[in-house]
Protein backbone atom coordinates (compact mmCIF):
# COMPACT_ATOMS: atom_id res chain seq x y z
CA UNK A 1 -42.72 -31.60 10.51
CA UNK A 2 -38.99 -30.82 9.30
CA UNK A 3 -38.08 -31.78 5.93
CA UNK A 4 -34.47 -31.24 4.21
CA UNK A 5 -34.30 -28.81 1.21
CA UNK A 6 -33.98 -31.10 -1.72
CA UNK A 7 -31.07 -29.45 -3.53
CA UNK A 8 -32.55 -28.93 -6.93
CA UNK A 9 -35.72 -27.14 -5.11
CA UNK A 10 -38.07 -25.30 -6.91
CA UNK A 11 -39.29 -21.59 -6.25
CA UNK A 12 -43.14 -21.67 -4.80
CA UNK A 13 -45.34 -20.08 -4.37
CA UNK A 14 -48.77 -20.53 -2.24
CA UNK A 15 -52.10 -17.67 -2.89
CA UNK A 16 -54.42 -17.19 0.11
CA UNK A 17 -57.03 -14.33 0.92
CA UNK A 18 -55.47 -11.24 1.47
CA UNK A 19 -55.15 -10.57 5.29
CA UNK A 20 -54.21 -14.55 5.80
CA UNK A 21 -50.43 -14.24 4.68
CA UNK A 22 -48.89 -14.48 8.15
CA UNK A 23 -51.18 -17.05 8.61
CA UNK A 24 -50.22 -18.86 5.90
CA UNK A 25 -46.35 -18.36 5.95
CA UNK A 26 -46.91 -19.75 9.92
CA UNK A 27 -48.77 -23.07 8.37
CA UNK A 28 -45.24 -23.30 5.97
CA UNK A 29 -43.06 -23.09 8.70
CA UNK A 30 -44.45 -26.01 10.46
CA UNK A 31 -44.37 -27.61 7.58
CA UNK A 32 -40.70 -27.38 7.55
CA UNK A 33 -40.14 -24.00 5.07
CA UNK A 34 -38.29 -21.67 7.71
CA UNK A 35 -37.43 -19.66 4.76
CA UNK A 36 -41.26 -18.72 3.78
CA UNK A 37 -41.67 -14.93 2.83
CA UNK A 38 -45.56 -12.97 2.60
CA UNK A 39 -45.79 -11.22 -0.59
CA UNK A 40 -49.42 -9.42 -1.11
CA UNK A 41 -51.58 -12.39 -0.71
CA UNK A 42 -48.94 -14.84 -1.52
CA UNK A 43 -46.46 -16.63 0.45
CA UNK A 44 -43.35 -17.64 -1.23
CA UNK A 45 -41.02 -21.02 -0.45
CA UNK A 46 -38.80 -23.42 -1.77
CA UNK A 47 -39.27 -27.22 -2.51
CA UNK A 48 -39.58 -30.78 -4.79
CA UNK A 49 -42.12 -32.90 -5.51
CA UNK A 50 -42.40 -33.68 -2.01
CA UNK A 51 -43.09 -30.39 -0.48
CA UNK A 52 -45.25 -29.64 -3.38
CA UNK A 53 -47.61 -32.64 -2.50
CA UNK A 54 -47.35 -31.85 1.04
CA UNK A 55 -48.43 -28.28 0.85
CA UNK A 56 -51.56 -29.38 -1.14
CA UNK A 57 -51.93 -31.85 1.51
CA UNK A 58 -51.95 -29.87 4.19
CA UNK A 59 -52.29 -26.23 3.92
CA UNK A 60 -55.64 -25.19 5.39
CA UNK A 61 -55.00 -20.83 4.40
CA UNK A 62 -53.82 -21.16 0.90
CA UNK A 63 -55.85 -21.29 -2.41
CA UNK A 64 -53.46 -22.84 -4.84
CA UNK A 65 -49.78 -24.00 -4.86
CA UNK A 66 -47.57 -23.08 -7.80
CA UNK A 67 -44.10 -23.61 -9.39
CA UNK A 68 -42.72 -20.49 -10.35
CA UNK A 69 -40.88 -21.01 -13.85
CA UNK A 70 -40.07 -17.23 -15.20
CA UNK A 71 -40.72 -13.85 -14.92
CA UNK A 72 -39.34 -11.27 -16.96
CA UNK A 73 -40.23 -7.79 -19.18
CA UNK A 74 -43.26 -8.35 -20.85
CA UNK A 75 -44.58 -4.93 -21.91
CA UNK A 76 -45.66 -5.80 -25.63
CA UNK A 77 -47.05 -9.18 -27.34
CA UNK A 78 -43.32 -9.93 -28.69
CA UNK A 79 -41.89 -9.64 -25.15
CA UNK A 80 -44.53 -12.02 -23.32
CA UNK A 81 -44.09 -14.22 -26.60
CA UNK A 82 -40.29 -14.32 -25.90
CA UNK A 83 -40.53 -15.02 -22.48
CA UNK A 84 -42.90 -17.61 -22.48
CA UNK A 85 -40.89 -19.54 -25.55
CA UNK A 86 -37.67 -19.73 -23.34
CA UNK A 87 -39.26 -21.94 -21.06
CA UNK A 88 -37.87 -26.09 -21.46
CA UNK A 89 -42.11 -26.73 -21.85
CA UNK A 90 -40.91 -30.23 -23.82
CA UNK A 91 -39.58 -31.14 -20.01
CA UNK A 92 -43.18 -30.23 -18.06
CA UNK A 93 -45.87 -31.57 -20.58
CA UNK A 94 -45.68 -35.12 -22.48
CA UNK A 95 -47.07 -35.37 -25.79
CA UNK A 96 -50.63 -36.63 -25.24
CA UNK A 97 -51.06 -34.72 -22.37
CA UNK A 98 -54.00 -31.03 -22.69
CA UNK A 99 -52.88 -28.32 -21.37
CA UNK A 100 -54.60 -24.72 -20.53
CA UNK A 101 -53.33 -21.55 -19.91
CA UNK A 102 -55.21 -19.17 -17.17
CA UNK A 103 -54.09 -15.34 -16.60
CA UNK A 104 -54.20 -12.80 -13.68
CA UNK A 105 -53.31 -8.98 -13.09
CA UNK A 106 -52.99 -6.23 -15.71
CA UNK A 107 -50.49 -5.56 -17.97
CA UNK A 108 -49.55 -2.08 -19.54
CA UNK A 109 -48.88 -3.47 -23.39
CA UNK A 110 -51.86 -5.56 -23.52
CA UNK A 111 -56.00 -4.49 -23.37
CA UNK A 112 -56.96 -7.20 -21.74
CA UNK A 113 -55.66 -10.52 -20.17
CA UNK A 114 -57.47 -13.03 -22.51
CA UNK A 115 -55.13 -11.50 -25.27
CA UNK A 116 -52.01 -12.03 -23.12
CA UNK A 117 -53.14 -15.64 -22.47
CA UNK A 118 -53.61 -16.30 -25.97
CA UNK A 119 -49.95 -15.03 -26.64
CA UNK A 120 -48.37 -17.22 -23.84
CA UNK A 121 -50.48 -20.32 -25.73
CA UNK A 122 -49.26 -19.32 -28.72
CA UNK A 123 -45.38 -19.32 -27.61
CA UNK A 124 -46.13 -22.84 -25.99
CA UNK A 125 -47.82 -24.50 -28.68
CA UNK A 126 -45.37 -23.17 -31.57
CA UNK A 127 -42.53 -24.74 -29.47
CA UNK A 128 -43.79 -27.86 -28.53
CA UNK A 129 -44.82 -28.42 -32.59
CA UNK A 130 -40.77 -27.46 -32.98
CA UNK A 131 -39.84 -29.74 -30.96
CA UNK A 132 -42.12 -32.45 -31.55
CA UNK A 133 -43.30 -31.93 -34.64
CA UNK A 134 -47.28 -31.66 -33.45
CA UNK A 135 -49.23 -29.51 -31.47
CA UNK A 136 -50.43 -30.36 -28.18
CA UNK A 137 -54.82 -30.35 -27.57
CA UNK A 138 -55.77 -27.25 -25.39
CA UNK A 139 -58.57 -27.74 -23.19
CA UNK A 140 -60.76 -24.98 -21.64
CA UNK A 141 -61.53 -27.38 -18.62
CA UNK A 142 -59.98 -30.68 -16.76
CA UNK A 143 -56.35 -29.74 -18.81
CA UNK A 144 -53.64 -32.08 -17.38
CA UNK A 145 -51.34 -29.27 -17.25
CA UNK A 146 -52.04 -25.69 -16.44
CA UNK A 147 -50.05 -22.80 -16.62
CA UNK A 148 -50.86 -19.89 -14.77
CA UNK A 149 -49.96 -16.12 -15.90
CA UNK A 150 -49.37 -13.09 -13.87
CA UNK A 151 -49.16 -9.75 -15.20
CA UNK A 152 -47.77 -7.16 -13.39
CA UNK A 153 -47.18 -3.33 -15.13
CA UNK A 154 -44.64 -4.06 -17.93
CA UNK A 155 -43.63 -7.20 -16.26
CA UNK A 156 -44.83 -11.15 -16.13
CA UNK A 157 -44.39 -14.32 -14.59
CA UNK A 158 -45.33 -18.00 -15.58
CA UNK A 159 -45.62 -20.81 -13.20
CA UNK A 160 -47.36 -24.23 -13.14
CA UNK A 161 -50.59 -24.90 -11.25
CA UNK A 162 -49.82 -27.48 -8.86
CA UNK A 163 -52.86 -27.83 -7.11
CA UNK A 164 -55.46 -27.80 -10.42
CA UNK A 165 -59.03 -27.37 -8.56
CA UNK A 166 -57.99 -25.25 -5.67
CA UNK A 167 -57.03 -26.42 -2.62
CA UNK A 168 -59.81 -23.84 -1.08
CA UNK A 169 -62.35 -26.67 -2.14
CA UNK A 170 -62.06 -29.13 0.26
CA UNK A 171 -64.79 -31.35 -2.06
CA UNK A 172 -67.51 -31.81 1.12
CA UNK A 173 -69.55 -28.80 0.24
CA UNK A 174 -71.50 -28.40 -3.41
CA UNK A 175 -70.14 -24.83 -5.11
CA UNK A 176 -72.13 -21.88 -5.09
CA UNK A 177 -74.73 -21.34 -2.62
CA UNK A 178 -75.99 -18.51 -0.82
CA UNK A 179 -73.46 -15.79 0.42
CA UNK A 180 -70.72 -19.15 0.58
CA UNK A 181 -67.90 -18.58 3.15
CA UNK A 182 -64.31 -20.41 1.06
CA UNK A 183 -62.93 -23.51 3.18
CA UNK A 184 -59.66 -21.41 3.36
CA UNK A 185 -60.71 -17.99 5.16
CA UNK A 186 -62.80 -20.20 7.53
CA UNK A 187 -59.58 -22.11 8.34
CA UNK A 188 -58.10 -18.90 8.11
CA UNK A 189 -60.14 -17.25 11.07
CA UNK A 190 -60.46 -20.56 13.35
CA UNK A 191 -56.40 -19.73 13.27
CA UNK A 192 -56.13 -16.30 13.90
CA UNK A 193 -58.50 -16.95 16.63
CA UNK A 194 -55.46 -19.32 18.18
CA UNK A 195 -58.19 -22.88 18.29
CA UNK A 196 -55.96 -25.66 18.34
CA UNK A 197 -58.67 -28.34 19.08
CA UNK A 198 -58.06 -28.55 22.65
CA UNK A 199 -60.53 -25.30 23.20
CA UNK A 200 -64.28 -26.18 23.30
CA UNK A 201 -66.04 -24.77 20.27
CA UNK A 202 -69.41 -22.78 19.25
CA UNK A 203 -70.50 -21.01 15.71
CA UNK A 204 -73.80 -20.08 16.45
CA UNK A 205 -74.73 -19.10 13.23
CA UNK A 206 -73.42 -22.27 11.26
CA UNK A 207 -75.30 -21.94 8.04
CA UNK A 208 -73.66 -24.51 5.86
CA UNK A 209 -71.66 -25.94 8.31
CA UNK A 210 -67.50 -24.33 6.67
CA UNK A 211 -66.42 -23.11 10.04
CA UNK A 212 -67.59 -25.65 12.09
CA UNK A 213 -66.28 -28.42 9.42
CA UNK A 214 -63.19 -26.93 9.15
CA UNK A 215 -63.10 -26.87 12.90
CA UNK A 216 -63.29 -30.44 13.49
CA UNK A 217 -60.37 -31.34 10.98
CA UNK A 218 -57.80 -28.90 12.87
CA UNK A 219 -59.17 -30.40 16.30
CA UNK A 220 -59.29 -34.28 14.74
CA UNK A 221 -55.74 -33.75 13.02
CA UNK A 222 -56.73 -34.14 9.31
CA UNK A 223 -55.20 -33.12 6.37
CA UNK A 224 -57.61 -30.91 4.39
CA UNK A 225 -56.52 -32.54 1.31
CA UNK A 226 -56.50 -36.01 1.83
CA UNK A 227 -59.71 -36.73 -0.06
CA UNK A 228 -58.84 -35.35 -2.80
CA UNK A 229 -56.22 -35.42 -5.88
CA UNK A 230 -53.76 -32.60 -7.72
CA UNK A 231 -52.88 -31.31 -10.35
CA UNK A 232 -48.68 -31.82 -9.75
CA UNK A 233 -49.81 -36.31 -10.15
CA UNK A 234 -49.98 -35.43 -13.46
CA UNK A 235 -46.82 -33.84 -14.60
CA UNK A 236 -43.79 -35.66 -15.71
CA UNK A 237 -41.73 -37.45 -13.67
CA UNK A 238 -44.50 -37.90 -10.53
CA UNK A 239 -43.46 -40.00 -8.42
CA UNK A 240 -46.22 -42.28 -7.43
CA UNK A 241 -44.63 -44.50 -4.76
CA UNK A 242 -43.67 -40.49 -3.19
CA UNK A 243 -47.36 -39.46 -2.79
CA UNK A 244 -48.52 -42.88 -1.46
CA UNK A 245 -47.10 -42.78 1.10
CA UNK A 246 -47.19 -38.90 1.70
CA UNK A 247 -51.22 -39.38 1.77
CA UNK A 248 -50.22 -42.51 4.31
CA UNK A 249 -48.71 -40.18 6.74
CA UNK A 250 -51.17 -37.68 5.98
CA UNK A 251 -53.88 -40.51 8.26
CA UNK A 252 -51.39 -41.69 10.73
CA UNK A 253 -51.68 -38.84 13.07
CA UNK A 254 -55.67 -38.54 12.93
CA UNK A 255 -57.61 -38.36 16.44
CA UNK A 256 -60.62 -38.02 18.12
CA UNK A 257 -61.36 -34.16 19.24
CA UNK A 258 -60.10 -34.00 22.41
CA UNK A 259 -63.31 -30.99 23.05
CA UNK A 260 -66.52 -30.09 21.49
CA UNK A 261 -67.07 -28.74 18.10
CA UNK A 262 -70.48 -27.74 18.22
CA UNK A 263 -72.68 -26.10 15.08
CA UNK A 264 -75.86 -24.19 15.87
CA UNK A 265 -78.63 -22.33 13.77
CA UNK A 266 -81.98 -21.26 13.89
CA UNK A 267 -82.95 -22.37 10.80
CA UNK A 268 -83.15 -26.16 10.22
CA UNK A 269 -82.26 -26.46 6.91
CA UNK A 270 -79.29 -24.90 7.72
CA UNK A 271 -78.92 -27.51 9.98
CA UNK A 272 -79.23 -30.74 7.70
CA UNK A 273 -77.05 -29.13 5.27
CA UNK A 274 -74.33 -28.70 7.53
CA UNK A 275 -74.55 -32.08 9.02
CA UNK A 276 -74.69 -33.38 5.25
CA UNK A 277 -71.52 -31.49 4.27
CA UNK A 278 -69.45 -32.70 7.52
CA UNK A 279 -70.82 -36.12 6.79
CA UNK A 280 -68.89 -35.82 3.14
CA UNK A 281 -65.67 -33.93 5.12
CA UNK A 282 -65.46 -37.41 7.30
CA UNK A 283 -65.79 -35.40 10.66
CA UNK A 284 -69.96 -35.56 11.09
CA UNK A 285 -68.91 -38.06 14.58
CA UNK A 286 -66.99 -35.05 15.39
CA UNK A 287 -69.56 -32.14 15.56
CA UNK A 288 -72.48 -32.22 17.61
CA UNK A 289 -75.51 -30.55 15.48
CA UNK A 290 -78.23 -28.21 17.27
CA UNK A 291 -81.04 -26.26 15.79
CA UNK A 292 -81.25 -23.38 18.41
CA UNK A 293 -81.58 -19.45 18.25
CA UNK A 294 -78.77 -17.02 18.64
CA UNK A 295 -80.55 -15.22 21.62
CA UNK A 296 -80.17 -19.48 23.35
CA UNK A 297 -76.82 -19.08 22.64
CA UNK A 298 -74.90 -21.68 24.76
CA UNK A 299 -71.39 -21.85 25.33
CA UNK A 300 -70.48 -25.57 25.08
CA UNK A 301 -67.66 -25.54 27.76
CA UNK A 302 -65.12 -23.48 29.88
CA UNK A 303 -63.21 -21.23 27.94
CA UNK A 304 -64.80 -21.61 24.65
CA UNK A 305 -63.80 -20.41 21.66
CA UNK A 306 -66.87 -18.91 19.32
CA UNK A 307 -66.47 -17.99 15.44
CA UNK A 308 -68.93 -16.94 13.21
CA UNK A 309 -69.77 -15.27 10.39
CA UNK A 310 -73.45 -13.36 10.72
CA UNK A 311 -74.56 -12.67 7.39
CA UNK A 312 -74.13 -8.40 6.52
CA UNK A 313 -76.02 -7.47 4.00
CA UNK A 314 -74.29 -7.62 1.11
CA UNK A 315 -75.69 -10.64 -0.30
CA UNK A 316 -77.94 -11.93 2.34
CA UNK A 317 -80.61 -10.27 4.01
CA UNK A 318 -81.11 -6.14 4.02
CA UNK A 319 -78.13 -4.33 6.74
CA UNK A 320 -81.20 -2.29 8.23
CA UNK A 321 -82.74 -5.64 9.08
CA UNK A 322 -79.92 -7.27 9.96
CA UNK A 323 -79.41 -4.22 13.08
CA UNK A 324 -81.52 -5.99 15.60
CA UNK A 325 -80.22 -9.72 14.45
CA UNK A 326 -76.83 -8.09 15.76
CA UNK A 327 -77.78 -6.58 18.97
CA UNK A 328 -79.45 -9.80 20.02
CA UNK A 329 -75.93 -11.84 19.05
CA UNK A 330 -74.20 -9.07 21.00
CA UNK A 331 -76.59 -9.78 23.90
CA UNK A 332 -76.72 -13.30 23.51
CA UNK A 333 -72.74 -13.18 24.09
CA UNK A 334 -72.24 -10.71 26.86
CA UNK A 335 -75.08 -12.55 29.16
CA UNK A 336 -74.61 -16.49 27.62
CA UNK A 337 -71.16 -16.76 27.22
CA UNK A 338 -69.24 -15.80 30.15
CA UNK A 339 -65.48 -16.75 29.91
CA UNK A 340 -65.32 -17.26 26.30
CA UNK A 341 -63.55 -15.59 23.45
CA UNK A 342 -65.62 -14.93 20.73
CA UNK A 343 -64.19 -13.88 16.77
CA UNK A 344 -66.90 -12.62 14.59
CA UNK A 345 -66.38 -11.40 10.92
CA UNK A 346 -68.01 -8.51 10.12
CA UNK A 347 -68.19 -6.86 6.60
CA UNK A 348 -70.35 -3.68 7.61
CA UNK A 349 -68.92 -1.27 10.30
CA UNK A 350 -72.86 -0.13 11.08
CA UNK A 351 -74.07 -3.56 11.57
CA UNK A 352 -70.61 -3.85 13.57
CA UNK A 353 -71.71 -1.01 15.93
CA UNK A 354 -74.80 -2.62 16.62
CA UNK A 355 -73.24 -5.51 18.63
CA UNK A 356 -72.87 -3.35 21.22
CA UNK A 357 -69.43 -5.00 23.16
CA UNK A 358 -65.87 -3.05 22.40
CA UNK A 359 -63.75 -5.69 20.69
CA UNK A 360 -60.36 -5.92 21.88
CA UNK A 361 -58.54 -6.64 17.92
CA UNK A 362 -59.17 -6.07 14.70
CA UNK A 363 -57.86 -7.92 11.87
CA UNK A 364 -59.01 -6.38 8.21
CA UNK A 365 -59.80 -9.67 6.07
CA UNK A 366 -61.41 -9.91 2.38
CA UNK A 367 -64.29 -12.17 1.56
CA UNK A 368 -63.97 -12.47 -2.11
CA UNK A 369 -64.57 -8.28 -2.67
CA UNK A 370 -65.76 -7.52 0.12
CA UNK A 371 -63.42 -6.10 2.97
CA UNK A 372 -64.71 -6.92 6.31
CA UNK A 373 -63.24 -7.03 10.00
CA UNK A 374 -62.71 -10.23 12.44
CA UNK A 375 -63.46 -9.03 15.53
CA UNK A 376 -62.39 -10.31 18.98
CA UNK A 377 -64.54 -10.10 22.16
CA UNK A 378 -63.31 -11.14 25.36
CA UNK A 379 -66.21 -12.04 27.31
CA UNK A 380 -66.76 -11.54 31.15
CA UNK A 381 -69.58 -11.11 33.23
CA UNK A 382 -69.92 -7.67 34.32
CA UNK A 383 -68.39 -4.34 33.56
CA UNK A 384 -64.60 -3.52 32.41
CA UNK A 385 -62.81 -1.83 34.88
């Protein structure tokens, strides 16, 4: 999908989970951004209104898209203040629009980043009531603009959120929940893992459904964002006509799965939830639903590929526990899956020993705070030579 640089392109910048940049920078090259560079959990690119719709579109690794607009010294109140009141704002927010301001990182000059986001607000509002001679409303939720602030040492940089809610929530799944697995590091895995679609696919241990979900939209061709709306419609100058018909193109290439997506658990509830949430992600045709223990694991084709995240311990169930629920996936795998590849992420290296196969990679991923391990198991009947 090869787009042309338009020439007054902006500097961008998408966030993901640490240990999905690559990931994230390959997603931005097929969307056309050849000149996409991984920072530490960021990816940075160029691009207009266009790319920035398309990235919220379409990205399935990144949290949030933004516009960088400065970044300068910033190691006291009167240097943030000066940087942030440099910035055109009179050109990115109209006069009856709300507007927020949300901070990030540590900075030396300031003892805490609530105090460094009130400064930046400050700087905005007094030049906007310059310039227009009022203030503009700031709201604490739902703002029509938001400007984001990253500290960094003595250092800072502004940018505008183009995504608003981020592009993480996909908006089939309620917020919250038990141990919840973000849209964007389930994407994240089903990609390191190499599934395409074309592969026949198994979590075993579905819970809510994100893998599998997420699963059937790279294998049906859907645009993660395409139920949903951003924050970059509301600034000045959006051109609506532009993101009609970017959302248009967004359904032309939509297909059936060409193999099976297929989400498993023991527990039932599980079940129903997950079918509920792929119902609301427009892909419950696409997944075939089975209540069925991990030790009756069943590969659902040739060459399968199997992702899952077993819960370890650190907010569901207790790790010494959880021992035996991992030797039986290990054994489930090594005897029921012959012939398939199978990722599992893992954030306890004793529960990880416990599966009792060698896995032949290791990525290091974080889940929120928690750093864990995707591991890869090649699965064949027998011993390795």
């Amino acid at each position: 999908m090869l787009t042309a640089r338009p020439a007054d392109a902006w500097p961008l910048l998408a966030t993901c989970t640490r240990g999905l940049e690559e990931v994230l920078r390959a997603e931005l090259q097929q969307l056309g951004h050849a000149e996409a560079t991984c920072g530490r959990g960021a990816v940075s690119f160029r691009g207009g209104q266009a790319e920035v719709l398309r990235a919220n579109l379409w990205l399935r690794t990144a949290m949030r898209v933004l516009r960088q607009l400065v970044e300068g010294p910033a190691g006291s109140r009167e240097a943030l203040y000066e940087l942030a009141a440099g910035v055109a704002w009179e050109d990115l927010i109209l006069p009856r629009q709300t507007l927020v301001v949300e901070g990030a990182g540590r900075g030396e000059g300031f003892r805490s980043a609530a105090f460094a986001v009130l400064t930046v607000k400050d700087a905005i509002v007094d030049r906007l009531r310059q310039r227009w001679g009022s203030r503009p409303d700031v709201a604490k939720s739902g703002a029509d603009i938001a400007v984001h602030l990253h500290l960094s040492g003595q250092r800072a940089g502004l940018a505008l959120d183009s995504s608003g809610e981020p592009i993480s929530h996909r908006g089939y799944r309620p917020r919250g929940g038990p141990a919840p697995l973000a849209e964007s590091l389930a994407a994240g895995l089903l990609l390191l893992a190499g599934y395409d679609g074309r592969q026949p696919f198994l979590d075993p241990m579905c819970g809510t459904g994100t893998i599998a979900i997420e699963a059937a939209l790279i294998a049906t061709r859907k645009a993660p964002g395409s139920a949903r709306t951003f924050a970059c419609e509301r600034w000045p100058g959006h051109d609506a006509a532009m993101a009609r018909e970017a959302r248009a193109a967004a359904t032309q290439g939509c297909r059936d799965a060409a193999a099976p997506v297929v989400a498993a658990d023991a527990d039932q509830r599980a079940v129903t939830s997950a079918r509920r949430n792929a119902h609301a992600a427009g892909v419950e045709h696409g997944i075939t639903f089975e209540r069925r223990d991990v030790r009756e694991l069943q590969a659902p084709g040739e060459g399968a590929v199997i992702v899952t995240n077993p819960p370890y311990g650190e907010r569901l169930g207790n790790p010494t526990e959880l021992a035996g629920l991992y030797r039986e996936l290990g054994s489930a795998l090594k005897h029921r899956a012959s012939g398939a590849t199978a990722w599992l992420l893992v954030g306890n290296p004793e529960l990880a020993k416990c599966i009792g196969l060698r896995p032949s990679r290791r990525v290091i991923l974080w889940n929120g705070p928690i750093e864990c391990r995707l591991l890869r198991f090649d699965l064949y009947p027998g011993r390795r030579a």
